[in-house]
PDB file of N, CA and C in Angstrom:
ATOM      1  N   UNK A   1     -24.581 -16.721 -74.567  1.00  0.00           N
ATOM      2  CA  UNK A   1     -23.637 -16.835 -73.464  1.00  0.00           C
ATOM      3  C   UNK A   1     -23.550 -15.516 -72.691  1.00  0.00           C
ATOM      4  N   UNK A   2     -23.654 -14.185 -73.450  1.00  0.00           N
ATOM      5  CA  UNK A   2     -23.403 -13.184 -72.740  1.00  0.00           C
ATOM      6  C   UNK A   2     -25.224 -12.898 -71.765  1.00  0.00           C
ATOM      7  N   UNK A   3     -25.895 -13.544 -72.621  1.00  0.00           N
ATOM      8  CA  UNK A   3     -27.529 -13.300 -71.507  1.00  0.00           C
ATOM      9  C   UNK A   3     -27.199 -14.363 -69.977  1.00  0.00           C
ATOM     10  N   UNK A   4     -26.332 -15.699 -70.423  1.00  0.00           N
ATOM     11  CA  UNK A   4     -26.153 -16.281 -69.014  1.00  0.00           C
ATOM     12  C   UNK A   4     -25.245 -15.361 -68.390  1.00  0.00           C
ATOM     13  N   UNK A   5     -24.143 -14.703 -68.933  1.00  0.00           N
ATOM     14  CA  UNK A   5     -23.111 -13.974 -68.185  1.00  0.00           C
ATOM     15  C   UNK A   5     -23.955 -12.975 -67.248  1.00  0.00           C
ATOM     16  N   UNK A   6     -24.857 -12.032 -67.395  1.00  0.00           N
ATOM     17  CA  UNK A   6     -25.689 -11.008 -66.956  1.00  0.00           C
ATOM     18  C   UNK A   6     -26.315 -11.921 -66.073  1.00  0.00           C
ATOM     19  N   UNK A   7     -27.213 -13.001 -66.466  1.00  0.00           N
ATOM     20  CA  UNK A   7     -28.065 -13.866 -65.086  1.00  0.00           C
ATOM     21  C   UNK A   7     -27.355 -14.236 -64.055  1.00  0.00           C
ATOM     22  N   UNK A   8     -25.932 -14.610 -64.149  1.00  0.00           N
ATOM     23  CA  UNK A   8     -25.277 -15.183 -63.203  1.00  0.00           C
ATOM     24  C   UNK A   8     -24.508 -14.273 -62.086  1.00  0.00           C
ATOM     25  N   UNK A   9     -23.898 -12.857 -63.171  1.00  0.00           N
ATOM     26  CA  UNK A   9     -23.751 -11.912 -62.451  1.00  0.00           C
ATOM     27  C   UNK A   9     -24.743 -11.290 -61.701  1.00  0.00           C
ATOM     28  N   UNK A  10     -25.948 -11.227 -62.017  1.00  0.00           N
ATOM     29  CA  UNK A  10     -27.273 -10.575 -61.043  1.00  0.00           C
ATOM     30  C   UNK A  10     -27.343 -11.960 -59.754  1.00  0.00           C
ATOM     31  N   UNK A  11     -27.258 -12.664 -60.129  1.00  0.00           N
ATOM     32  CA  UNK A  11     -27.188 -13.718 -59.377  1.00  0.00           C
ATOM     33  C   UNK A  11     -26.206 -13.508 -58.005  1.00  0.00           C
ATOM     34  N   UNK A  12     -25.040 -13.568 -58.389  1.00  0.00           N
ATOM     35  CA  UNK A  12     -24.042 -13.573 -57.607  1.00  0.00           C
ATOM     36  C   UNK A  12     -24.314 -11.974 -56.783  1.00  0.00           C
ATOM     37  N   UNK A  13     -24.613 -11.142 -57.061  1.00  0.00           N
ATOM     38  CA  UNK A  13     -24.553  -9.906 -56.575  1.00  0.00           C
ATOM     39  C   UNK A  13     -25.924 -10.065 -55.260  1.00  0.00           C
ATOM     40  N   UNK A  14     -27.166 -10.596 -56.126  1.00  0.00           N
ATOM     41  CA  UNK A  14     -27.971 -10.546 -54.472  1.00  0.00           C
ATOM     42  C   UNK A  14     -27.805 -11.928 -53.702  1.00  0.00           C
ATOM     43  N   UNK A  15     -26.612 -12.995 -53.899  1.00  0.00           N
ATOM     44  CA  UNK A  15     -25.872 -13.665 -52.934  1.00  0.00           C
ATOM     45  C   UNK A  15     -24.898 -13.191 -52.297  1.00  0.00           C
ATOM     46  N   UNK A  16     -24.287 -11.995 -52.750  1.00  0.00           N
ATOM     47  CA  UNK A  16     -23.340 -11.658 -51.888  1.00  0.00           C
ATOM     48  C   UNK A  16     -24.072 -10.607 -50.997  1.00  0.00           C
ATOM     49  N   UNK A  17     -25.226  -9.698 -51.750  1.00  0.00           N
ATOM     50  CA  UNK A  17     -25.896  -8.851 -50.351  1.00  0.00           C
ATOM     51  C   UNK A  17     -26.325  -9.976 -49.389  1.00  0.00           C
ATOM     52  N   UNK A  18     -26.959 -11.221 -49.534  1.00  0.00           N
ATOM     53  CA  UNK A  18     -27.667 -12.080 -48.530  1.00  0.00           C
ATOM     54  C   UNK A  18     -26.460 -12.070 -47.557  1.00  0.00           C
ATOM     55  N   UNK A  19     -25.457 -12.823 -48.297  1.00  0.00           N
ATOM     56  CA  UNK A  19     -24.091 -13.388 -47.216  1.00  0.00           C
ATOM     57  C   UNK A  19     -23.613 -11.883 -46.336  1.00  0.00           C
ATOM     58  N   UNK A  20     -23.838 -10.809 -46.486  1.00  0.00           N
ATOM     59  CA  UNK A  20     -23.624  -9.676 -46.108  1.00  0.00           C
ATOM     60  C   UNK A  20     -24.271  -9.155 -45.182  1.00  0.00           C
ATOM     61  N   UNK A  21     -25.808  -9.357 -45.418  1.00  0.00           N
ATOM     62  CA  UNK A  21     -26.635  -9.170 -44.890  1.00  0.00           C
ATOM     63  C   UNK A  21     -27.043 -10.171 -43.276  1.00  0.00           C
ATOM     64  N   UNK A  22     -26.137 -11.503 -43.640  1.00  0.00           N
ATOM     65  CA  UNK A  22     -26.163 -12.206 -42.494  1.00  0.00           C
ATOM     66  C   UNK A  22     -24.621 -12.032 -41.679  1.00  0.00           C
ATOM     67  N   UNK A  23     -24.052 -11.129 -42.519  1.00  0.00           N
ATOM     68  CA  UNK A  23     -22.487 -10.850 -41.635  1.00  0.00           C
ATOM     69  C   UNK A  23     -22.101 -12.370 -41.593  1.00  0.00           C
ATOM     70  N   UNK A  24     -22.335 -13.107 -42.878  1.00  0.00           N
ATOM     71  CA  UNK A  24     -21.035 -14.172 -42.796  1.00  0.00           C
ATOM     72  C   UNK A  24     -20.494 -13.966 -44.062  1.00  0.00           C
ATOM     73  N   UNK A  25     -19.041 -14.718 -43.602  1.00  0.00           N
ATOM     74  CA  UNK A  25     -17.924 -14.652 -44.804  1.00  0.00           C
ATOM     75  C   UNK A  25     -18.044 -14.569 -46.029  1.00  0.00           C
ATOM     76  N   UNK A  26     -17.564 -13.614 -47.478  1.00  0.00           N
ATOM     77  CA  UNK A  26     -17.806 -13.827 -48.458  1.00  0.00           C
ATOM     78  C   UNK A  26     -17.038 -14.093 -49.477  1.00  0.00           C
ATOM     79  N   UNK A  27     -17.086 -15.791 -50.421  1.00  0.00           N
ATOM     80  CA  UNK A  27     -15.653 -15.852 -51.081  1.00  0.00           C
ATOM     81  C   UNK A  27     -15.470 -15.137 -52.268  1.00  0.00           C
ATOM     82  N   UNK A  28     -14.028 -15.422 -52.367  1.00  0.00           N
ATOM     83  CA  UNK A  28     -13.538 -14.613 -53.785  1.00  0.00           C
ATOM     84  C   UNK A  28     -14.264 -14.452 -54.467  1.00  0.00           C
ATOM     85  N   UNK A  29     -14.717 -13.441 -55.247  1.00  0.00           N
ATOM     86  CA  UNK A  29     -15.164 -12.990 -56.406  1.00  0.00           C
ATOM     87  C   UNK A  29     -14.391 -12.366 -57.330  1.00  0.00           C
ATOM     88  N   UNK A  30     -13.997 -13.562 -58.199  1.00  0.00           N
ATOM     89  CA  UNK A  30     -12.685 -12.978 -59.019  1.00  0.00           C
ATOM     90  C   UNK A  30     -13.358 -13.184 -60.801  1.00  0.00           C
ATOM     91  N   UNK A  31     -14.418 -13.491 -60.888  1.00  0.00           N
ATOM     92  CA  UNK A  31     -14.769 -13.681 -62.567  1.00  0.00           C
ATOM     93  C   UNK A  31     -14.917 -12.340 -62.976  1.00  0.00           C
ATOM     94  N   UNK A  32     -15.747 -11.751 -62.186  1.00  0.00           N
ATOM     95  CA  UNK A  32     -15.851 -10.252 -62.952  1.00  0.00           C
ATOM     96  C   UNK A  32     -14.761  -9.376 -63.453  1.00  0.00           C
ATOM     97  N   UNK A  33     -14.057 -10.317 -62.562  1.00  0.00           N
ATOM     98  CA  UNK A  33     -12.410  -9.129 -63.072  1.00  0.00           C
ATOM     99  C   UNK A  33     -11.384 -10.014 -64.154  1.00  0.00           C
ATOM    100  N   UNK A  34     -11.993 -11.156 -64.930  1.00  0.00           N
ATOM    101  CA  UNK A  34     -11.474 -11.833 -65.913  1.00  0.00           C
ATOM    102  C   UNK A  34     -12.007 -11.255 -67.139  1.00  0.00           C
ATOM    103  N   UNK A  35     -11.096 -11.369 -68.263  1.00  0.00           N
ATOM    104  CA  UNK A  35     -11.622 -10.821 -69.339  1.00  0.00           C
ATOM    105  C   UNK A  35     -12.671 -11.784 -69.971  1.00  0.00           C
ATOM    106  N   UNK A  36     -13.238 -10.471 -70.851  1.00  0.00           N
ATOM    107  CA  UNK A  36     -14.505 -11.600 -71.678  1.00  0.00           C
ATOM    108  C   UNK A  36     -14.584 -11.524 -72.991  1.00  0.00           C
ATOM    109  N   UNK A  37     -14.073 -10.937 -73.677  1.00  0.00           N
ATOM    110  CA  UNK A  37     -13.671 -10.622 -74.950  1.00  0.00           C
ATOM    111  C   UNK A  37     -13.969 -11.431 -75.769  1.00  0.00           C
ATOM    112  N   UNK A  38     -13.195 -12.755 -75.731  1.00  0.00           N
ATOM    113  CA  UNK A  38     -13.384 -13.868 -76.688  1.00  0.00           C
ATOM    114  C   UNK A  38     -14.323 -14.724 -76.333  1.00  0.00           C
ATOM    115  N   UNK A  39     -14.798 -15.587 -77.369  1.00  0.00           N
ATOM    116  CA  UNK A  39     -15.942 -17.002 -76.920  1.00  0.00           C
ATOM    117  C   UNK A  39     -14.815 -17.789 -75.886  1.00  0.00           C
ATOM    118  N   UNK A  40     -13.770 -17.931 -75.846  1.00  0.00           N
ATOM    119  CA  UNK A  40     -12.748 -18.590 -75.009  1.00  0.00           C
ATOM    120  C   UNK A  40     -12.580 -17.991 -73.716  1.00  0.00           C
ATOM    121  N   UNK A  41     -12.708 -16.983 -73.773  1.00  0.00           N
ATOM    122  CA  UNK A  41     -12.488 -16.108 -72.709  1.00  0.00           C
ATOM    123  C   UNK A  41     -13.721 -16.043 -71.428  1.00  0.00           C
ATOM    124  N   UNK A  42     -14.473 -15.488 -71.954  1.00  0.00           N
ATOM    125  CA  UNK A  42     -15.850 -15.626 -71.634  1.00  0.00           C
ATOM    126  C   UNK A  42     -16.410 -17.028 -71.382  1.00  0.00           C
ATOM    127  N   UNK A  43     -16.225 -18.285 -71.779  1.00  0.00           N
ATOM    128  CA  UNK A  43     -16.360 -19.275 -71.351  1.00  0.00           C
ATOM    129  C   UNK A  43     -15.697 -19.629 -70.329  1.00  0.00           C
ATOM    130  N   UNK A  44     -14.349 -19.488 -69.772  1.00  0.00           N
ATOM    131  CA  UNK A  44     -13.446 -19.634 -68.432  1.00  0.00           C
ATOM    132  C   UNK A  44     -14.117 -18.810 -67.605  1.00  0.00           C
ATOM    133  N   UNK A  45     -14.489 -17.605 -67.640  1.00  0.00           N
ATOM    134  CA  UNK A  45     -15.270 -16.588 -66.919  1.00  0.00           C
ATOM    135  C   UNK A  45     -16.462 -16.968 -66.474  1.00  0.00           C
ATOM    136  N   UNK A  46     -17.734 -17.506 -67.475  1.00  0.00           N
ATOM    137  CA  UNK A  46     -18.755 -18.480 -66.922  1.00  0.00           C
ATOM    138  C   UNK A  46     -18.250 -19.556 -65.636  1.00  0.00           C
ATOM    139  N   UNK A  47     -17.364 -20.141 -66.403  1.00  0.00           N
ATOM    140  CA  UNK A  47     -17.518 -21.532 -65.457  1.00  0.00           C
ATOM    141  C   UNK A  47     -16.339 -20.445 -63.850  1.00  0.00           C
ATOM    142  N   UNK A  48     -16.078 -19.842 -63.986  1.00  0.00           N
ATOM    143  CA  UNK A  48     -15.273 -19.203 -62.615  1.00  0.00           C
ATOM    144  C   UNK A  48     -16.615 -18.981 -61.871  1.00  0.00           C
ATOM    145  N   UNK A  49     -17.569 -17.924 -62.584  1.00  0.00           N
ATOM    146  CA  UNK A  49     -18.699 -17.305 -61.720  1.00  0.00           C
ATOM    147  C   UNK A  49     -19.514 -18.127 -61.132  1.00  0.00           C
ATOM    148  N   UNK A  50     -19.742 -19.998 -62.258  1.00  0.00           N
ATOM    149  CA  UNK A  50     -20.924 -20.522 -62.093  1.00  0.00           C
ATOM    150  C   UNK A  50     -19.784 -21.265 -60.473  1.00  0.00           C
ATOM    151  N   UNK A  51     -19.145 -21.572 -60.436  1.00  0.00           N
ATOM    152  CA  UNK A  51     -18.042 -22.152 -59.040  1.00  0.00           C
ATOM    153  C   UNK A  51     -18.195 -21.069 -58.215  1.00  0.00           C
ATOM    154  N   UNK A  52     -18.070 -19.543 -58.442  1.00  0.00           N
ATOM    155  CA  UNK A  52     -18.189 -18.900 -57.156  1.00  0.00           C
ATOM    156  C   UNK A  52     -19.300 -18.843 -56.648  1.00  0.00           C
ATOM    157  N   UNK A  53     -20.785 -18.543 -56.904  1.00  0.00           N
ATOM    158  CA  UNK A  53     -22.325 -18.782 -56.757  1.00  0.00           C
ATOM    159  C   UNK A  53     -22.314 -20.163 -56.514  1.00  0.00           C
ATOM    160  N   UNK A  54     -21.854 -20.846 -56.563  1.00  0.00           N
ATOM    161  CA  UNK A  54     -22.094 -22.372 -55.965  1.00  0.00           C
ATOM    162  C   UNK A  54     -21.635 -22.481 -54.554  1.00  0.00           C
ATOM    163  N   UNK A  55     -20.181 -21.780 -54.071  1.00  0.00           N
ATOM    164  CA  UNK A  55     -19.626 -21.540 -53.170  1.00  0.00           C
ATOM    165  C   UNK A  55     -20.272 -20.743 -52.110  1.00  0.00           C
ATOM    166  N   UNK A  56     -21.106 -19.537 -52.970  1.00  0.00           N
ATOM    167  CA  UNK A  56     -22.102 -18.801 -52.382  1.00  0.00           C
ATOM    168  C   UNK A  56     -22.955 -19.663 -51.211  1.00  0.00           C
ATOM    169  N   UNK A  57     -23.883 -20.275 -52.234  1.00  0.00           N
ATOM    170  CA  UNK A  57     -24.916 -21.125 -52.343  1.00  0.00           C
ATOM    171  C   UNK A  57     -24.778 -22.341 -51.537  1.00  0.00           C
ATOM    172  N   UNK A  58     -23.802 -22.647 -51.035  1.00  0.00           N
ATOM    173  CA  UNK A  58     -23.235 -23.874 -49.810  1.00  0.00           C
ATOM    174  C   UNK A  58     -23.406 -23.170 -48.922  1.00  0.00           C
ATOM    175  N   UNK A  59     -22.447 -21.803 -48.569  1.00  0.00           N
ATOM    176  CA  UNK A  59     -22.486 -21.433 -47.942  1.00  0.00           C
ATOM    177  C   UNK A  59     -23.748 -20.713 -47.156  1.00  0.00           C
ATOM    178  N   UNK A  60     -24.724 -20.496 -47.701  1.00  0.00           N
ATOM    179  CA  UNK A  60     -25.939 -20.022 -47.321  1.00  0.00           C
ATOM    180  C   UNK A  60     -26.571 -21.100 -46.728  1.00  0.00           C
ATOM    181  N   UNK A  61     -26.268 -22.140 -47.611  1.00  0.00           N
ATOM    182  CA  UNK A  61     -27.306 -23.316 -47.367  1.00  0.00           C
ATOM    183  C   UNK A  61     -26.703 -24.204 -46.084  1.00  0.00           C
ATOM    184  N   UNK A  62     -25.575 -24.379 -45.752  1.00  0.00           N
ATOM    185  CA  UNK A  62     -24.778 -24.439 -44.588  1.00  0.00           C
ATOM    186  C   UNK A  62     -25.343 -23.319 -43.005  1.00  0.00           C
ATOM    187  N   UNK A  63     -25.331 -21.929 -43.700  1.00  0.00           N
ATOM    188  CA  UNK A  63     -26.088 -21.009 -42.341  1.00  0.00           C
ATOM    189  C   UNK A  63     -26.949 -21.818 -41.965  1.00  0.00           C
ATOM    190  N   UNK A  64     -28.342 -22.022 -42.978  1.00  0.00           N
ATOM    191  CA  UNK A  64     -29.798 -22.320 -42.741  1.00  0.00           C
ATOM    192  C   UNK A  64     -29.865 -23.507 -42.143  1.00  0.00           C
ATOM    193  N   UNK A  65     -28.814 -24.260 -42.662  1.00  0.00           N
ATOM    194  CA  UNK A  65     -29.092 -25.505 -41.875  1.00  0.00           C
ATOM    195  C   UNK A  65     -28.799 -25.140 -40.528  1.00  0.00           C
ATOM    196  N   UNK A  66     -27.596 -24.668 -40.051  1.00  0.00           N
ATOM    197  CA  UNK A  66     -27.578 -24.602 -38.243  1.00  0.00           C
ATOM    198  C   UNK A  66     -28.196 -24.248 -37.865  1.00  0.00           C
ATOM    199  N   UNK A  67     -29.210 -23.161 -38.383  1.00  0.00           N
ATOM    200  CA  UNK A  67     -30.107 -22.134 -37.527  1.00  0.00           C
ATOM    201  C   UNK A  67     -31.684 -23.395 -37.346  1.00  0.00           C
ATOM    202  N   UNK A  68     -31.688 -24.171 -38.493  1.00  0.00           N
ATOM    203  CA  UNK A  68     -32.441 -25.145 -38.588  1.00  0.00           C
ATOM    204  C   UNK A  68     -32.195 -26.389 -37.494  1.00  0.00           C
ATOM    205  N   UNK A  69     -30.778 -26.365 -37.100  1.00  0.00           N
ATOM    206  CA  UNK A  69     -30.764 -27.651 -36.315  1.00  0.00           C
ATOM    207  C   UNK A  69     -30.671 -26.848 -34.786  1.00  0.00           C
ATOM    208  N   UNK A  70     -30.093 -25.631 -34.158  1.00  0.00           N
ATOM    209  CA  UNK A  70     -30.501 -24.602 -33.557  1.00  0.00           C
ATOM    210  C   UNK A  70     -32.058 -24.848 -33.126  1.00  0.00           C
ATOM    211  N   UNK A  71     -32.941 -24.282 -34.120  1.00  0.00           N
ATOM    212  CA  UNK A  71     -34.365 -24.158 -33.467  1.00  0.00           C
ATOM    213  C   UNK A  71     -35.008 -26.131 -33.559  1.00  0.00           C
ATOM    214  N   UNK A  72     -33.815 -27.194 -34.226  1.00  0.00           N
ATOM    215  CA  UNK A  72     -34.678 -28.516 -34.227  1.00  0.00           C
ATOM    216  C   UNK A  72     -34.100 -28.876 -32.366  1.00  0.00           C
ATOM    217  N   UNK A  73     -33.160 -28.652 -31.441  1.00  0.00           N
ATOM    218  CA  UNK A  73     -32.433 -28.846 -30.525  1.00  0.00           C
ATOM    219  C   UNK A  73     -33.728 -27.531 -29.223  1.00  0.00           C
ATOM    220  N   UNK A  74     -34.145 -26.457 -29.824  1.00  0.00           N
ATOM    221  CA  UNK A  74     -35.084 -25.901 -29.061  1.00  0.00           C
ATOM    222  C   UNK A  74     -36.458 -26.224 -29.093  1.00  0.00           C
ATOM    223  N   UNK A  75     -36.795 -27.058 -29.905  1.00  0.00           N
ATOM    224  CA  UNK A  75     -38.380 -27.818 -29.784  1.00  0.00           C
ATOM    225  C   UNK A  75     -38.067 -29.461 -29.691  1.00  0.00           C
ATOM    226  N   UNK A  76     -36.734 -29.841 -29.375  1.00  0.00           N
ATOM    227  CA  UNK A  76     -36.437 -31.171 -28.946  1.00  0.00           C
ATOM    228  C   UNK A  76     -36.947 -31.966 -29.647  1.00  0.00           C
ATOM    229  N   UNK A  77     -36.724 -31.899 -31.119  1.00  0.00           N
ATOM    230  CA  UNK A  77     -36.725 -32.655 -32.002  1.00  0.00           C
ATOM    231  C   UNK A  77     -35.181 -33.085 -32.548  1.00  0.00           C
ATOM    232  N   UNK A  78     -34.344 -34.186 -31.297  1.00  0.00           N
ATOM    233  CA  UNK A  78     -32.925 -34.547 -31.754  1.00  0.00           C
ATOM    234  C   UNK A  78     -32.445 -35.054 -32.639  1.00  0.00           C
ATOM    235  N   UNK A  79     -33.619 -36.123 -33.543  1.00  0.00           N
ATOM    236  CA  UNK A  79     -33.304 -36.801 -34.199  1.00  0.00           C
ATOM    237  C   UNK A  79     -32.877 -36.086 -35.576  1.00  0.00           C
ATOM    238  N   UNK A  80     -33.716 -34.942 -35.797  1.00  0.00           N
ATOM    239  CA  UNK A  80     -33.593 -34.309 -37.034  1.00  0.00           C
ATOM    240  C   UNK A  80     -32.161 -33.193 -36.815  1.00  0.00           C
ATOM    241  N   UNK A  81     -32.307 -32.686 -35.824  1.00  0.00           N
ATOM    242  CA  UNK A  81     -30.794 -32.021 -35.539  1.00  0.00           C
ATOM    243  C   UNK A  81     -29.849 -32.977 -35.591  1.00  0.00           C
ATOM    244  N   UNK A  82     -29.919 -33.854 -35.415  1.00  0.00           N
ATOM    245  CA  UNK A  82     -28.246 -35.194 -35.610  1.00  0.00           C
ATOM    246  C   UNK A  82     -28.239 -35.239 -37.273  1.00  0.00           C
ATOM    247  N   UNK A  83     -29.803 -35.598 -37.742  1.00  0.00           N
ATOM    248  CA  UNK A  83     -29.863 -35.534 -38.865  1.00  0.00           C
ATOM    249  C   UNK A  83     -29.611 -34.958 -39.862  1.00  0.00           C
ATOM    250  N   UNK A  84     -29.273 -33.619 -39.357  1.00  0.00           N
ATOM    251  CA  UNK A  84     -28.991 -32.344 -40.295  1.00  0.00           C
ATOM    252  C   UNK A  84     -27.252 -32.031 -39.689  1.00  0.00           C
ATOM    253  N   UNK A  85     -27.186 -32.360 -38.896  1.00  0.00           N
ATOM    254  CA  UNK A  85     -25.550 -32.156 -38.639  1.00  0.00           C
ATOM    255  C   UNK A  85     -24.900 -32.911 -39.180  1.00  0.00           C
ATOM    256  N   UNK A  86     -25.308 -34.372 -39.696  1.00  0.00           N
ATOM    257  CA  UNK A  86     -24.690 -35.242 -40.421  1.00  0.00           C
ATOM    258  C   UNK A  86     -24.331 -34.507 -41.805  1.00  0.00           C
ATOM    259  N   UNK A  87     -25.637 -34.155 -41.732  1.00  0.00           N
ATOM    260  CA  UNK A  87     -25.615 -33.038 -43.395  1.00  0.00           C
ATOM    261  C   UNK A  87     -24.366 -32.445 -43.722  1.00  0.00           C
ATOM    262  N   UNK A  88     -24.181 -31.455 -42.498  1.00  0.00           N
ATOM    263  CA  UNK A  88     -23.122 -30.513 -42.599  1.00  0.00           C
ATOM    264  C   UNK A  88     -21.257 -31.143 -42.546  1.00  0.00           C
ATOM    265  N   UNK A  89     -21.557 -32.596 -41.836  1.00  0.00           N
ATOM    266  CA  UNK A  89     -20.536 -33.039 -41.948  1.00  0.00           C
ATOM    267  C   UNK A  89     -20.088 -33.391 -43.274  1.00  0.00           C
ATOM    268  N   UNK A  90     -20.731 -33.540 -43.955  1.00  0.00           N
ATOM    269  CA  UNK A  90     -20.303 -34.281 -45.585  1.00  0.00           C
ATOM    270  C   UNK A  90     -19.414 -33.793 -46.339  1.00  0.00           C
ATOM    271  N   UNK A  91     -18.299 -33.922 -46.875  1.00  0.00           N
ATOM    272  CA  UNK A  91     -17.633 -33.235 -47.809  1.00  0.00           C
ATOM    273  C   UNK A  91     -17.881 -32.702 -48.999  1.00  0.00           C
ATOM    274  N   UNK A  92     -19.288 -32.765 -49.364  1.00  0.00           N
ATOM    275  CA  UNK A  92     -19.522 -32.212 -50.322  1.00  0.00           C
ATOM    276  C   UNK A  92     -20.353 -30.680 -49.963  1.00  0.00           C
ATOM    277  N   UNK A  93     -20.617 -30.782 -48.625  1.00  0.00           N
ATOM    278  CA  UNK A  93     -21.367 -29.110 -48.195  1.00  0.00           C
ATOM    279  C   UNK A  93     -19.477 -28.620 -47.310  1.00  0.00           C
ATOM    280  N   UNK A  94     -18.948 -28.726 -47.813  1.00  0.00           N
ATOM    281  CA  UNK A  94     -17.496 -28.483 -47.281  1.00  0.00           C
ATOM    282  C   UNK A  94     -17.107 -26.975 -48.135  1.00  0.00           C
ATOM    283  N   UNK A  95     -16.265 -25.588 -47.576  1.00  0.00           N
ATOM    284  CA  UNK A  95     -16.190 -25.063 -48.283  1.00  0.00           C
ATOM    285  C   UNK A  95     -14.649 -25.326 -49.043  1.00  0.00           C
ATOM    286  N   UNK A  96     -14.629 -24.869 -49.810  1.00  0.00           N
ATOM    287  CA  UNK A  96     -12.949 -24.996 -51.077  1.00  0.00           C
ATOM    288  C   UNK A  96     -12.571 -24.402 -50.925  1.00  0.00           C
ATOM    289  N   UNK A  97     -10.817 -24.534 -50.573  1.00  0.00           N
ATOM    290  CA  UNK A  97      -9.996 -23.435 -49.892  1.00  0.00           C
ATOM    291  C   UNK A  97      -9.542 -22.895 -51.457  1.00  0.00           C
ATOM    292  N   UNK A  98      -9.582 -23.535 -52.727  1.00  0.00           N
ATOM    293  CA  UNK A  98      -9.578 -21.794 -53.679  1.00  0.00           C
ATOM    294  C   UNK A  98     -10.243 -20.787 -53.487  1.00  0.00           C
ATOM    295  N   UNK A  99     -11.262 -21.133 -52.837  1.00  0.00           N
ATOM    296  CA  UNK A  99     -12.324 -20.220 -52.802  1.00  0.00           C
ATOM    297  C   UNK A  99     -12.638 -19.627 -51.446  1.00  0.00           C
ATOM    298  N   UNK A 100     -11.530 -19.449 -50.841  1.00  0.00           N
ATOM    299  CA  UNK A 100     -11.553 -18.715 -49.666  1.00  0.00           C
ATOM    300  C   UNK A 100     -12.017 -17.894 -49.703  1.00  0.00           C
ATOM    301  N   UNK A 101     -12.162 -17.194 -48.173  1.00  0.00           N
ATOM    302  CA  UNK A 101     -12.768 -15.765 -47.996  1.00  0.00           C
ATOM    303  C   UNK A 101     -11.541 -14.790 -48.315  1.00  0.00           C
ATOM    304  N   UNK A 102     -12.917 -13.426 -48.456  1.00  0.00           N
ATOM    305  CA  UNK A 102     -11.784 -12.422 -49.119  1.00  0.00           C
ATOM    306  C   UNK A 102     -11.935 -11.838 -47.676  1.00  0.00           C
ATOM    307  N   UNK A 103     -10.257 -11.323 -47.828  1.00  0.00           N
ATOM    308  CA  UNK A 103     -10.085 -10.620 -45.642  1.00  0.00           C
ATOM    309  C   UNK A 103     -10.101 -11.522 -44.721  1.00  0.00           C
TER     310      UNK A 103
END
């Protein structure tokens, strides 16, 4: 558990340079600052980090898509830009207001 704790934290760290790096919003990052002490502990802490990297991970995947339906609307391919905006409409690429931005 503590080798996933380290993967997920390396994880989360070059998602938050990406989201940084594109100057969009970045949410809470609050696992690292939970204790880890116990197998109990450290298990609430997993599942916080594996929810914030997911949050990440919408959110990235949310950019790419506009910039994707962006350049599908500049080579006038509409069908796939409606197609991909539908995408973004879905509630499941929606972000979670626990997981707001920090600032």
């Amino acid at each position: 558990m503590r080798q996933e704790w380290a993967w997920l934290f390396r994880e989360q760290q070059m998602f938050y340079d990406e989201l940084v790096g594109l100057k969009l919003p970045v949410p809470r990052r609050l696992a690292s600052q939970m204790p880890r002490d116990s197998i109990d502990e450290l298990r609430k802490a997993l599942n916080r980090i594996r929810e914030e990297n997911n949050r990440m991970k919408i959110r990235l995947n949310r950019y790419r898509t506009q910039v994707e339906i962006r350049e599908s609307v500049q080579e006038g391919w509409y069908e796939h830009a409606q197609f991909m905006q539908s995408l973004l409409a879905d509630p499941i690429y929606q972000s979670d207001v626990e997981m707001s931005d920090e600032e």
